[in-house]
C-alpha atoms as a PDB file:
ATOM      1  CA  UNK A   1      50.370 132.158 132.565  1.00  0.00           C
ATOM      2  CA  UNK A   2      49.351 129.818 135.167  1.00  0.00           C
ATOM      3  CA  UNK A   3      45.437 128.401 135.330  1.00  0.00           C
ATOM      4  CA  UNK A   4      43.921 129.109 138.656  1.00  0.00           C
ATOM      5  CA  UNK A   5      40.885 128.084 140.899  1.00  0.00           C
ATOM      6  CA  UNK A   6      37.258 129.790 139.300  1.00  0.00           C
ATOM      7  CA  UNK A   7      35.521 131.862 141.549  1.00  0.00           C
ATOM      8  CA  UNK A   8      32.089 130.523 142.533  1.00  0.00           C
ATOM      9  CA  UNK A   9      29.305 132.753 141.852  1.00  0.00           C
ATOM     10  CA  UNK A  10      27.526 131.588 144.905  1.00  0.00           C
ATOM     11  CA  UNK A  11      27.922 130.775 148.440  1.00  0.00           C
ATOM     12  CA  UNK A  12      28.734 127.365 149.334  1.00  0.00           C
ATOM     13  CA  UNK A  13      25.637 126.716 151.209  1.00  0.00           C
ATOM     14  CA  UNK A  14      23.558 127.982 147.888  1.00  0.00           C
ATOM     15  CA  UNK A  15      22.975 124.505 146.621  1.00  0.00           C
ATOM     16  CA  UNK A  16      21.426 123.325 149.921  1.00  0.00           C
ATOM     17  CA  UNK A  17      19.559 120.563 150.542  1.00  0.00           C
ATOM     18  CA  UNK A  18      20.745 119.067 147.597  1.00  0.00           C
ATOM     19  CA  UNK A  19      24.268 119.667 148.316  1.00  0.00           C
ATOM     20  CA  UNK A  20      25.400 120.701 151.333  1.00  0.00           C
ATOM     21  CA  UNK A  21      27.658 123.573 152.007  1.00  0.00           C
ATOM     22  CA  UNK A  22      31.013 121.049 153.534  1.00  0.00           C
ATOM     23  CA  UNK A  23      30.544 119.471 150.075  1.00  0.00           C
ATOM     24  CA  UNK A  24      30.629 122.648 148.032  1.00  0.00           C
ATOM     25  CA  UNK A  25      33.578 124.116 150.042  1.00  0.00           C
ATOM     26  CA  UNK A  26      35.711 120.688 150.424  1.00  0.00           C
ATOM     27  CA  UNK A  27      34.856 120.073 146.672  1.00  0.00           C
ATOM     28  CA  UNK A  28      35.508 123.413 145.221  1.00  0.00           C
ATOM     29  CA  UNK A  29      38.412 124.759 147.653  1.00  0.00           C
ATOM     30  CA  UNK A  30      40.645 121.075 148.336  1.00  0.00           C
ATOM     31  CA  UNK A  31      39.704 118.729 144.970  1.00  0.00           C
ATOM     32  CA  UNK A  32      39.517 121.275 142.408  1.00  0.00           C
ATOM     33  CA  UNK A  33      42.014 123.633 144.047  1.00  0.00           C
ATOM     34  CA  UNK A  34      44.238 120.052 144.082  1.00  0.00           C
ATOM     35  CA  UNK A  35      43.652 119.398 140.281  1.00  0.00           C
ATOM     36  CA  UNK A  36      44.715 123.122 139.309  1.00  0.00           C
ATOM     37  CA  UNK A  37      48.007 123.204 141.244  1.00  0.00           C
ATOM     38  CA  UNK A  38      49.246 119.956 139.716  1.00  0.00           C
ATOM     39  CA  UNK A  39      48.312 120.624 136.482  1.00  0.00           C
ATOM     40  CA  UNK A  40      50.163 123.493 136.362  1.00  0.00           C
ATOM     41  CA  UNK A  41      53.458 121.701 137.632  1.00  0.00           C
ATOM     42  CA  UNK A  42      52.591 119.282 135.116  1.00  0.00           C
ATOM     43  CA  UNK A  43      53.087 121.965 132.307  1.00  0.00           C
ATOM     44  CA  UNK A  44      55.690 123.977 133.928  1.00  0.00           C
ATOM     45  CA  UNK A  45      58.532 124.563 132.075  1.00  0.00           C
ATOM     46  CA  UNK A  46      56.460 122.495 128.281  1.00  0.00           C
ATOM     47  CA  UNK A  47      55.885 125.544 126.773  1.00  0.00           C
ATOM     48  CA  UNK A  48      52.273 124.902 127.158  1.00  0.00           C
ATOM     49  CA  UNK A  49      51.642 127.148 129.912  1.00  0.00           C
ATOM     50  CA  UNK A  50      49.679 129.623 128.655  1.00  0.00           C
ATOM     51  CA  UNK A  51      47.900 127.250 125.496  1.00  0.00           C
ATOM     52  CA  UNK A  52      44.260 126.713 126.117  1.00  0.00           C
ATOM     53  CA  UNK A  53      43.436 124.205 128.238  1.00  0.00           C
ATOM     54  CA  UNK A  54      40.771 122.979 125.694  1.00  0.00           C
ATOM     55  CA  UNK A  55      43.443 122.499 122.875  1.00  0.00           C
ATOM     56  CA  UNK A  56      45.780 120.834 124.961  1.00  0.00           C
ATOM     57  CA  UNK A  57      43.405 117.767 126.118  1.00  0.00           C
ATOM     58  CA  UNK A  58      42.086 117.652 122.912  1.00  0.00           C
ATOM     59  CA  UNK A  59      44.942 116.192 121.549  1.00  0.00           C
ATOM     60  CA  UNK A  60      46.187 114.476 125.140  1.00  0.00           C
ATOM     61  CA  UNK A  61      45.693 110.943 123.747  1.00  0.00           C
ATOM     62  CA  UNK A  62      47.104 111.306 120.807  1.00  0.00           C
ATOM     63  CA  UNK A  63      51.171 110.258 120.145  1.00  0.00           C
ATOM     64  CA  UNK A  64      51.676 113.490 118.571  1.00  0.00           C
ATOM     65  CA  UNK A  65      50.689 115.229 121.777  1.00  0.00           C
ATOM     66  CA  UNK A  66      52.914 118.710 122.300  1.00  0.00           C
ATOM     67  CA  UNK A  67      52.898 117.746 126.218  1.00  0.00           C
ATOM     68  CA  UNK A  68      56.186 115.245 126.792  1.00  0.00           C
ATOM     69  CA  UNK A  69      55.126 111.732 126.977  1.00  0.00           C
ATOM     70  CA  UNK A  70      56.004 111.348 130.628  1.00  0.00           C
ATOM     71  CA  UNK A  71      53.750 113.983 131.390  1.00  0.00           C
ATOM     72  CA  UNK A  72      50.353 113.495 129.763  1.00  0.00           C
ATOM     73  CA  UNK A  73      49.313 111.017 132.238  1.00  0.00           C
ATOM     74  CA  UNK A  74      49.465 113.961 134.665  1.00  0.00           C
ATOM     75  CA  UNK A  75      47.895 116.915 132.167  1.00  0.00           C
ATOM     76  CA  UNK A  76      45.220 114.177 131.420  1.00  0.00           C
ATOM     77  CA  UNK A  77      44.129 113.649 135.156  1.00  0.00           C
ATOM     78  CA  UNK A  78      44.169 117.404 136.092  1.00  0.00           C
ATOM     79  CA  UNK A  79      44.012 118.980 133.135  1.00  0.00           C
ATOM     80  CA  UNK A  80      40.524 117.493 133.147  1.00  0.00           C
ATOM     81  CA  UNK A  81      39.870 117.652 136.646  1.00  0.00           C
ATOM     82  CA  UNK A  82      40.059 121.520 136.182  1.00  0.00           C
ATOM     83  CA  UNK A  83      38.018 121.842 132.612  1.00  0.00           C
ATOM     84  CA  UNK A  84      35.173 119.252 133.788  1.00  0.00           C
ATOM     85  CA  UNK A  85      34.468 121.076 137.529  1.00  0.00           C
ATOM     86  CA  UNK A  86      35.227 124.543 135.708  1.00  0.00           C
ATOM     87  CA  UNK A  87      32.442 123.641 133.659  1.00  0.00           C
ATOM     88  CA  UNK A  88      30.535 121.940 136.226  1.00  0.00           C
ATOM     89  CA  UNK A  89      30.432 124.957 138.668  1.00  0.00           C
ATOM     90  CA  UNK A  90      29.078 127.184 135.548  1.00  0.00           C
ATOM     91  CA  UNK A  91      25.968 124.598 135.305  1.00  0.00           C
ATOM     92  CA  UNK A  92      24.953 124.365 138.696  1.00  0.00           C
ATOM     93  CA  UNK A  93      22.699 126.926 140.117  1.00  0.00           C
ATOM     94  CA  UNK A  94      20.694 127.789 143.731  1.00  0.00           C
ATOM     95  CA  UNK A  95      18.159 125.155 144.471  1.00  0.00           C
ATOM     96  CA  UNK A  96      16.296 128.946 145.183  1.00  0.00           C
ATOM     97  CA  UNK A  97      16.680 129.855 141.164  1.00  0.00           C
ATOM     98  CA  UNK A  98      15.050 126.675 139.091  1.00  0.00           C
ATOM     99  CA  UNK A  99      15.227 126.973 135.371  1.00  0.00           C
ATOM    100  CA  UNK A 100      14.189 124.691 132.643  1.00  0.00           C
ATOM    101  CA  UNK A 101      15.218 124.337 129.251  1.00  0.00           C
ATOM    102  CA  UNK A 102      14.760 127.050 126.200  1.00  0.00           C
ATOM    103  CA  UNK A 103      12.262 125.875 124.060  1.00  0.00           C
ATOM    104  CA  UNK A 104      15.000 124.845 121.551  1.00  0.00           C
ATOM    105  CA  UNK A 105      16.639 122.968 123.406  1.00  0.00           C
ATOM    106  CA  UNK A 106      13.899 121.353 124.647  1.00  0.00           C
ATOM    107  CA  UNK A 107      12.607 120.293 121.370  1.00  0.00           C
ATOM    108  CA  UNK A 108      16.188 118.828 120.846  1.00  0.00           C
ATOM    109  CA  UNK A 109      15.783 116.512 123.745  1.00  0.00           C
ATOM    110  CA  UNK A 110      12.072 115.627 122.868  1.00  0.00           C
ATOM    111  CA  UNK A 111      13.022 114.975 119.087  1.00  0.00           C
ATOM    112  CA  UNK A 112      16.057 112.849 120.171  1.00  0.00           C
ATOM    113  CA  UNK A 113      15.116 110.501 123.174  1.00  0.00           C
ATOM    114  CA  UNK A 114      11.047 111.183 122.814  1.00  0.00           C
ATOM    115  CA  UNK A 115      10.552 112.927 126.193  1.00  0.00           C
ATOM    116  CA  UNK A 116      12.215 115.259 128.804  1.00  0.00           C
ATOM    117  CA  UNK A 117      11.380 112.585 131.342  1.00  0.00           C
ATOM    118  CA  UNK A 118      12.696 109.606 128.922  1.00  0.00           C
ATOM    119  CA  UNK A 119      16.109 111.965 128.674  1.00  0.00           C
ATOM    120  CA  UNK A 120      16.052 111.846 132.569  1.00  0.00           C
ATOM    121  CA  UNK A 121      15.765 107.713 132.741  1.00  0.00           C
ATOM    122  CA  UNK A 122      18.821 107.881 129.886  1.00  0.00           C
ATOM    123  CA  UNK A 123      20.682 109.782 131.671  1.00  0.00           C
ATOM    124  CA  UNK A 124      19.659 108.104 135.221  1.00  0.00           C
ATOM    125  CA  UNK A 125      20.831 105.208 133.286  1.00  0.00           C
ATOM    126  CA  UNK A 126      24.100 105.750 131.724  1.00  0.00           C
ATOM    127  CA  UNK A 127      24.980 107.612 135.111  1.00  0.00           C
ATOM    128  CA  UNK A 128      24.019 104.489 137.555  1.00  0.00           C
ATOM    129  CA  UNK A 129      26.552 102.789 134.536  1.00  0.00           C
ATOM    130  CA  UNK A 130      29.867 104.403 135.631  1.00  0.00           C
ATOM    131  CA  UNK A 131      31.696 101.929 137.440  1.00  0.00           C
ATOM    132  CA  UNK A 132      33.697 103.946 140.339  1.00  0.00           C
ATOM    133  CA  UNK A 133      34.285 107.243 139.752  1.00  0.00           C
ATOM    134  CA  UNK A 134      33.832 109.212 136.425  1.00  0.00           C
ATOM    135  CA  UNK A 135      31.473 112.090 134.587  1.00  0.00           C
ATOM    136  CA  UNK A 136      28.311 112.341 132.616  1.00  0.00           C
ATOM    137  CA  UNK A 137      27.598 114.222 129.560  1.00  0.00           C
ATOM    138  CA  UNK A 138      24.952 115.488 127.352  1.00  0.00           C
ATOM    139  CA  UNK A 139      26.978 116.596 124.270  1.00  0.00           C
ATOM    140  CA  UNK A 140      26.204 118.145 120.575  1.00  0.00           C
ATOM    141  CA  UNK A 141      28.011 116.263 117.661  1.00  0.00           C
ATOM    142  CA  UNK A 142      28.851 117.946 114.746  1.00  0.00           C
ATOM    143  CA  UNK A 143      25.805 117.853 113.115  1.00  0.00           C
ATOM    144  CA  UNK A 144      23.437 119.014 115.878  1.00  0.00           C
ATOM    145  CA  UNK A 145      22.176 116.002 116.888  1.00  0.00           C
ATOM    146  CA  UNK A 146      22.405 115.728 121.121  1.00  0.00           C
ATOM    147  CA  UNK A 147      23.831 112.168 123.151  1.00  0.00           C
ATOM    148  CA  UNK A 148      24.350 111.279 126.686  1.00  0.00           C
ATOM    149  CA  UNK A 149      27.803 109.724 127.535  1.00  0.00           C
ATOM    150  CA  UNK A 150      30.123 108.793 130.006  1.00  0.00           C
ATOM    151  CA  UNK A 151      33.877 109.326 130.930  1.00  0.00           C
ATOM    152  CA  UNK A 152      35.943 107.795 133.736  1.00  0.00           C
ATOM    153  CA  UNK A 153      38.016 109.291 136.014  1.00  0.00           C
ATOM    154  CA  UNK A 154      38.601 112.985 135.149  1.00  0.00           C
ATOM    155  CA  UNK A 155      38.558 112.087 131.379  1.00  0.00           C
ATOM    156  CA  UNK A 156      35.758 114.292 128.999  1.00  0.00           C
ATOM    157  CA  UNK A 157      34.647 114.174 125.245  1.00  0.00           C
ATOM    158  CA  UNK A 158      36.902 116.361 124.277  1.00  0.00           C
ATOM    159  CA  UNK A 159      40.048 113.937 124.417  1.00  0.00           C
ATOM    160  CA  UNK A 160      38.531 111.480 122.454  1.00  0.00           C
ATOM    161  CA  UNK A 161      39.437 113.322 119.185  1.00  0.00           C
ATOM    162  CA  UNK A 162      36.177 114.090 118.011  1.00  0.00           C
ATOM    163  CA  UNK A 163      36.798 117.842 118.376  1.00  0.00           C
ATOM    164  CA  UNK A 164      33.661 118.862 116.883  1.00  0.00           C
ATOM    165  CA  UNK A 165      31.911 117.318 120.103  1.00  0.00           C
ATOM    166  CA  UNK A 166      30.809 120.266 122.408  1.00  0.00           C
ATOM    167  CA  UNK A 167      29.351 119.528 125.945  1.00  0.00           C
ATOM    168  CA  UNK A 168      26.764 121.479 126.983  1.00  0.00           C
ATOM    169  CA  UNK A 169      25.931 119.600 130.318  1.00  0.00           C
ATOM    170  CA  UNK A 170      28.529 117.854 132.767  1.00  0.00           C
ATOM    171  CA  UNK A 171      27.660 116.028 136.124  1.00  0.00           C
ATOM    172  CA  UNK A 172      30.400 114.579 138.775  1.00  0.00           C
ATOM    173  CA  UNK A 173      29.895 111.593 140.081  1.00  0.00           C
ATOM    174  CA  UNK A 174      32.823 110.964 141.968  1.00  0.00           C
ATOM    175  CA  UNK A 175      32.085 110.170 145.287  1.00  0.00           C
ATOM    176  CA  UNK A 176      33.667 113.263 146.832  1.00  0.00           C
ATOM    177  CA  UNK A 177      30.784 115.235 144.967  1.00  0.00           C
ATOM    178  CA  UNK A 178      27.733 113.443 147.048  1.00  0.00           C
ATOM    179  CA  UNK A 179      28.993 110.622 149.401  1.00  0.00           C
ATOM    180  CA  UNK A 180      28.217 113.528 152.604  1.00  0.00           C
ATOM    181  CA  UNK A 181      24.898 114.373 151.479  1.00  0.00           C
ATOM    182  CA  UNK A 182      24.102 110.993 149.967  1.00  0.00           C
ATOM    183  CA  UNK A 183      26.105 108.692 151.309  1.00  0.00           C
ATOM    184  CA  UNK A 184      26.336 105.547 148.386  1.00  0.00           C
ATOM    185  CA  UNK A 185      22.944 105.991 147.061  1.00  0.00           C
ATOM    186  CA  UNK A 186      24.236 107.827 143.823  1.00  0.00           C
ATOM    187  CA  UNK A 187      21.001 107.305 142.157  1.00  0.00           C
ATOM    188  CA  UNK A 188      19.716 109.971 145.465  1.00  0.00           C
ATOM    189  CA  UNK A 189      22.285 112.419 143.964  1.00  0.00           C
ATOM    190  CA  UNK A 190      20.782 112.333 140.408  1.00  0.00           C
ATOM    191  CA  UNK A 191      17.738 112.568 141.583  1.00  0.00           C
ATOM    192  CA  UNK A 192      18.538 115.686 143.394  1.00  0.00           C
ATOM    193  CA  UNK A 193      20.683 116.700 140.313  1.00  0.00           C
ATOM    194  CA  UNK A 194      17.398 118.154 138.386  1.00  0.00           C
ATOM    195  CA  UNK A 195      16.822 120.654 140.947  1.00  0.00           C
ATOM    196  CA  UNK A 196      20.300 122.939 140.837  1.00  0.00           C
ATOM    197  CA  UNK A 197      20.929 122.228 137.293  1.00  0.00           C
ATOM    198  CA  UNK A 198      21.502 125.790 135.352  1.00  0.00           C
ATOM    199  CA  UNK A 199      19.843 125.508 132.152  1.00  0.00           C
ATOM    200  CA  UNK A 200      19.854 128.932 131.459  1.00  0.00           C
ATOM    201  CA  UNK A 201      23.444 128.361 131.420  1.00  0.00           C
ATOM    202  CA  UNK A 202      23.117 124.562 129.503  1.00  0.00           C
ATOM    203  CA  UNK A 203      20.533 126.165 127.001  1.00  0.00           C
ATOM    204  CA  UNK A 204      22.963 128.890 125.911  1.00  0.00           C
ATOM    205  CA  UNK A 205      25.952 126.301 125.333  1.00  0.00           C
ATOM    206  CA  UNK A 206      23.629 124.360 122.995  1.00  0.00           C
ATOM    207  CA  UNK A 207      22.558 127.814 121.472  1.00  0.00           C
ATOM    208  CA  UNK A 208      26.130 128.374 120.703  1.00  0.00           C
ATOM    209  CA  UNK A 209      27.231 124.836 119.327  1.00  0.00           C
ATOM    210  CA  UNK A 210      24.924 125.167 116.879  1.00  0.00           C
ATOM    211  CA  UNK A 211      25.051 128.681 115.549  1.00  0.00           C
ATOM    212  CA  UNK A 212      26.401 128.552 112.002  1.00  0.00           C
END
Protein backbone atom coordinates (compact mmCIF):
# COMPACT_ATOMS: atom_id res chain seq x y z
CA UNK A 1 0.00 0.00 0.00
CA UNK A 2 1.25 3.26 -1.05
CA UNK A 3 1.32 6.46 1.62
CA UNK A 4 -0.56 9.36 0.25
CA UNK A 5 -1.06 13.20 0.79
CA UNK A 6 -3.38 13.87 4.37
CA UNK A 7 -6.34 15.69 3.85
CA UNK A 8 -6.39 19.09 5.59
CA UNK A 9 -9.14 19.61 7.89
CA UNK A 10 -9.31 23.21 6.99
CA UNK A 11 -9.25 25.58 4.21
CA UNK A 12 -6.06 26.93 3.18
CA UNK A 13 -6.84 30.43 4.01
CA UNK A 14 -7.89 29.13 7.78
CA UNK A 15 -4.56 30.00 9.27
CA UNK A 16 -4.71 33.62 8.03
CA UNK A 17 -2.87 36.30 9.02
CA UNK A 18 -0.45 34.16 10.39
CA UNK A 19 -0.09 32.10 7.40
CA UNK A 20 -1.39 32.95 4.40
CA UNK A 21 -3.50 30.83 2.20
CA UNK A 22 -0.50 30.60 -1.10
CA UNK A 23 1.61 29.24 1.80
CA UNK A 24 -0.83 26.64 3.05
CA UNK A 25 -1.74 25.47 -0.52
CA UNK A 26 1.99 25.63 -2.10
CA UNK A 27 3.16 23.96 1.22
CA UNK A 28 0.61 21.32 1.65
CA UNK A 29 -0.30 20.51 -2.18
CA UNK A 30 3.63 20.90 -4.04
CA UNK A 31 6.28 20.20 -0.84
CA UNK A 32 4.46 17.67 1.00
CA UNK A 33 2.67 16.22 -2.03
CA UNK A 34 6.65 16.15 -3.41
CA UNK A 35 7.95 14.29 -0.24
CA UNK A 36 5.06 11.54 -0.47
CA UNK A 37 5.55 10.63 -4.15
CA UNK A 38 9.28 10.06 -3.74
CA UNK A 39 9.12 8.29 -0.80
CA UNK A 40 7.07 5.92 -2.15
CA UNK A 41 9.44 5.28 -5.25
CA UNK A 42 11.99 5.12 -2.72
CA UNK A 43 10.31 1.93 -1.18
CA UNK A 44 8.87 0.53 -4.25
CA UNK A 45 9.63 -2.76 -4.92
CA UNK A 46 11.78 -3.11 -0.65
CA UNK A 47 9.13 -4.88 0.68
CA UNK A 48 8.53 -2.03 2.94
CA UNK A 49 5.63 -0.67 1.28
CA UNK A 50 3.03 -1.15 3.42
CA UNK A 51 5.40 -1.16 7.04
CA UNK A 52 4.64 1.83 9.15
CA UNK A 53 6.22 4.71 8.32
CA UNK A 54 7.12 5.24 12.06
CA UNK A 55 9.03 1.83 12.26
CA UNK A 56 10.80 2.31 9.23
CA UNK A 57 12.64 5.78 10.20
CA UNK A 58 13.08 4.58 13.42
CA UNK A 59 15.62 2.38 12.50
CA UNK A 60 16.76 4.58 9.14
CA UNK A 61 20.19 5.33 10.66
CA UNK A 62 20.96 2.34 11.78
CA UNK A 63 23.33 -0.35 9.49
CA UNK A 64 20.86 -2.94 10.11
CA UNK A 65 18.22 -0.85 8.40
CA UNK A 66 15.56 -3.28 6.30
CA UNK A 67 15.55 -0.34 3.55
CA UNK A 68 18.73 -1.16 0.98
CA UNK A 69 21.61 0.99 1.76
CA UNK A 70 21.39 2.96 -1.45
CA UNK A 71 18.09 3.93 -0.57
CA UNK A 72 17.88 5.26 2.98
CA UNK A 73 19.28 8.51 2.04
CA UNK A 74 16.05 8.88 0.04
CA UNK A 75 13.41 7.14 2.78
CA UNK A 76 15.29 9.44 5.31
CA UNK A 77 14.59 12.80 3.41
CA UNK A 78 10.92 11.96 2.51
CA UNK A 79 10.09 9.53 4.67
CA UNK A 80 10.39 12.38 7.15
CA UNK A 81 9.24 15.04 5.08
CA UNK A 82 5.83 13.14 5.09
CA UNK A 83 5.73 12.01 9.05
CA UNK A 84 6.98 15.62 10.31
CA UNK A 85 4.22 17.84 8.02
CA UNK A 86 1.67 14.83 8.62
CA UNK A 87 2.12 15.65 12.07
CA UNK A 88 2.52 19.22 11.64
CA UNK A 89 -0.86 19.75 9.80
CA UNK A 90 -2.62 17.74 12.87
CA UNK A 91 -1.13 20.59 15.33
CA UNK A 92 -2.00 23.56 13.61
CA UNK A 93 -5.39 24.99 14.02
CA UNK A 94 -7.63 28.34 12.76
CA UNK A 95 -6.14 31.48 14.12
CA UNK A 96 -10.38 31.73 14.71
CA UNK A 97 -10.18 28.49 17.28
CA UNK A 98 -7.26 29.41 20.07
CA UNK A 99 -6.63 26.74 22.60
CA UNK A 100 -4.21 26.49 25.40
CA UNK A 101 -2.79 23.73 27.14
CA UNK A 102 -4.73 21.00 29.52
CA UNK A 103 -3.92 21.67 32.85
CA UNK A 104 -1.55 18.63 32.81
CA UNK A 105 0.26 19.49 30.43
CA UNK A 106 0.62 22.71 31.52
CA UNK A 107 1.96 21.80 34.83
CA UNK A 108 4.53 19.68 32.80
CA UNK A 109 5.88 22.72 31.11
CA UNK A 110 5.76 24.91 34.36
CA UNK A 111 7.52 22.05 36.45
CA UNK A 112 10.17 21.59 33.68
CA UNK A 113 11.36 25.07 32.29
CA UNK A 114 9.56 27.23 35.33
CA UNK A 115 7.02 29.10 33.16
CA UNK A 116 4.78 28.85 30.01
CA UNK A 117 6.41 32.07 28.90
CA UNK A 118 10.12 30.76 29.88
CA UNK A 119 9.04 27.47 27.57
CA UNK A 120 8.24 30.11 24.82
CA UNK A 121 11.93 31.98 25.10
CA UNK A 122 13.37 28.05 25.03
CA UNK A 123 11.77 27.28 22.36
CA UNK A 124 12.19 30.91 20.60
CA UNK A 125 15.67 29.98 21.33
CA UNK A 126 16.53 26.62 20.16
CA UNK A 127 14.30 27.56 17.02
CA UNK A 128 16.33 30.97 16.09
CA UNK A 129 19.37 27.99 16.59
CA UNK A 130 18.65 25.93 13.42
CA UNK A 131 21.08 26.86 10.98
CA UNK A 132 19.16 26.69 7.40
CA UNK A 133 16.43 24.67 7.25
CA UNK A 134 15.24 22.04 9.86
CA UNK A 135 12.28 21.28 12.67
CA UNK A 136 11.53 21.95 16.26
CA UNK A 137 10.28 19.70 18.86
CA UNK A 138 8.81 19.50 22.21
CA UNK A 139 9.11 15.73 22.97
CA UNK A 140 8.29 13.23 26.08
CA UNK A 141 11.26 10.85 27.02
CA UNK A 142 10.63 7.75 28.45
CA UNK A 143 10.16 8.70 31.74
CA UNK A 144 7.72 11.62 31.34
CA UNK A 145 9.89 14.25 31.64
CA UNK A 146 9.24 16.98 28.45
CA UNK A 147 12.49 18.73 26.18
CA UNK A 148 12.66 21.05 23.33
CA UNK A 149 14.96 19.95 20.40
CA UNK A 150 15.96 20.41 17.06
CA UNK A 151 16.41 18.36 13.77
CA UNK A 152 17.81 19.43 10.40
CA UNK A 153 16.54 19.01 7.25
CA UNK A 154 13.51 16.66 7.28
CA UNK A 155 15.19 14.55 10.06
CA UNK A 156 12.84 13.98 13.60
CA UNK A 157 13.48 12.29 17.08
CA UNK A 158 12.37 9.35 16.10
CA UNK A 159 15.54 8.31 13.94
CA UNK A 160 17.80 8.95 16.53
CA UNK A 161 17.12 5.51 18.16
CA UNK A 162 15.69 6.58 21.22
CA UNK A 163 12.33 4.99 20.34
CA UNK A 164 10.77 5.67 23.53
CA UNK A 165 10.92 9.51 22.51
CA UNK A 166 7.32 10.62 21.47
CA UNK A 167 6.75 14.17 19.97
CA UNK A 168 3.91 15.80 20.92
CA UNK A 169 4.62 19.24 19.19
CA UNK A 170 6.47 19.82 15.72
CA UNK A 171 7.12 23.28 14.00
CA UNK A 172 8.69 23.78 10.27
CA UNK A 173 10.99 26.10 9.84
CA UNK A 174 12.03 25.66 6.48
CA UNK A 175 11.78 28.62 4.65
CA UNK A 176 9.05 27.43 2.28
CA UNK A 177 6.77 27.34 5.52
CA UNK A 178 7.02 31.38 6.23
CA UNK A 179 9.47 33.17 3.81
CA UNK A 180 5.81 34.67 1.89
CA UNK A 181 4.27 35.78 4.96
CA UNK A 182 7.49 36.59 6.77
CA UNK A 183 9.92 37.04 4.54
CA UNK A 184 13.57 36.16 6.64
CA UNK A 185 12.43 37.34 9.92
CA UNK A 186 11.87 33.68 11.26
CA UNK A 187 11.75 34.89 14.73
CA UNK A 188 8.13 36.89 13.10
CA UNK A 189 7.00 33.30 12.28
CA UNK A 190 7.44 31.98 15.88
CA UNK A 191 6.02 34.65 17.13
CA UNK A 192 2.97 34.13 15.12
CA UNK A 193 3.40 30.32 15.79
CA UNK A 194 1.49 30.65 19.38
CA UNK A 195 -1.59 31.75 17.81
CA UNK A 196 -2.60 28.54 15.36
CA UNK A 197 -0.94 26.08 17.51
CA UNK A 198 -3.61 23.08 18.33
CA UNK A 199 -3.12 22.17 21.79
CA UNK A 200 -6.12 20.41 22.11
CA UNK A 201 -4.48 18.26 19.68
CA UNK A 202 -0.63 18.66 21.48
CA UNK A 203 -2.33 18.09 24.99
CA UNK A 204 -3.85 14.76 23.95
CA UNK A 205 -0.41 13.41 22.42
CA UNK A 206 1.21 14.13 25.81
CA UNK A 207 -1.96 12.52 27.47
CA UNK A 208 -1.21 9.47 25.52
CA UNK A 209 2.72 9.20 25.93
CA UNK A 210 2.27 8.97 29.27
CA UNK A 211 -0.63 6.68 29.96
CA UNK A 212 0.71 3.52 31.58
Amino acid sequence: MSHTLPALPYAYNALEPHIDALTMEIHHSKHHQAYVNNLNAALAGTGLESTPLEDVLATILSPTSPVPAEKRNAVRNNGGGHWNHSLFWEIIAPAAAPTAPSPALLAKINEQFGSFADFQAQWKAASLGIFGSGWAWLVVQNDGSLTISTTPNQDNPIMYGVTKQKPILAVDYWEHAYYIKHKNLRADYIDASWNFINWDVVSQRYANAIAP
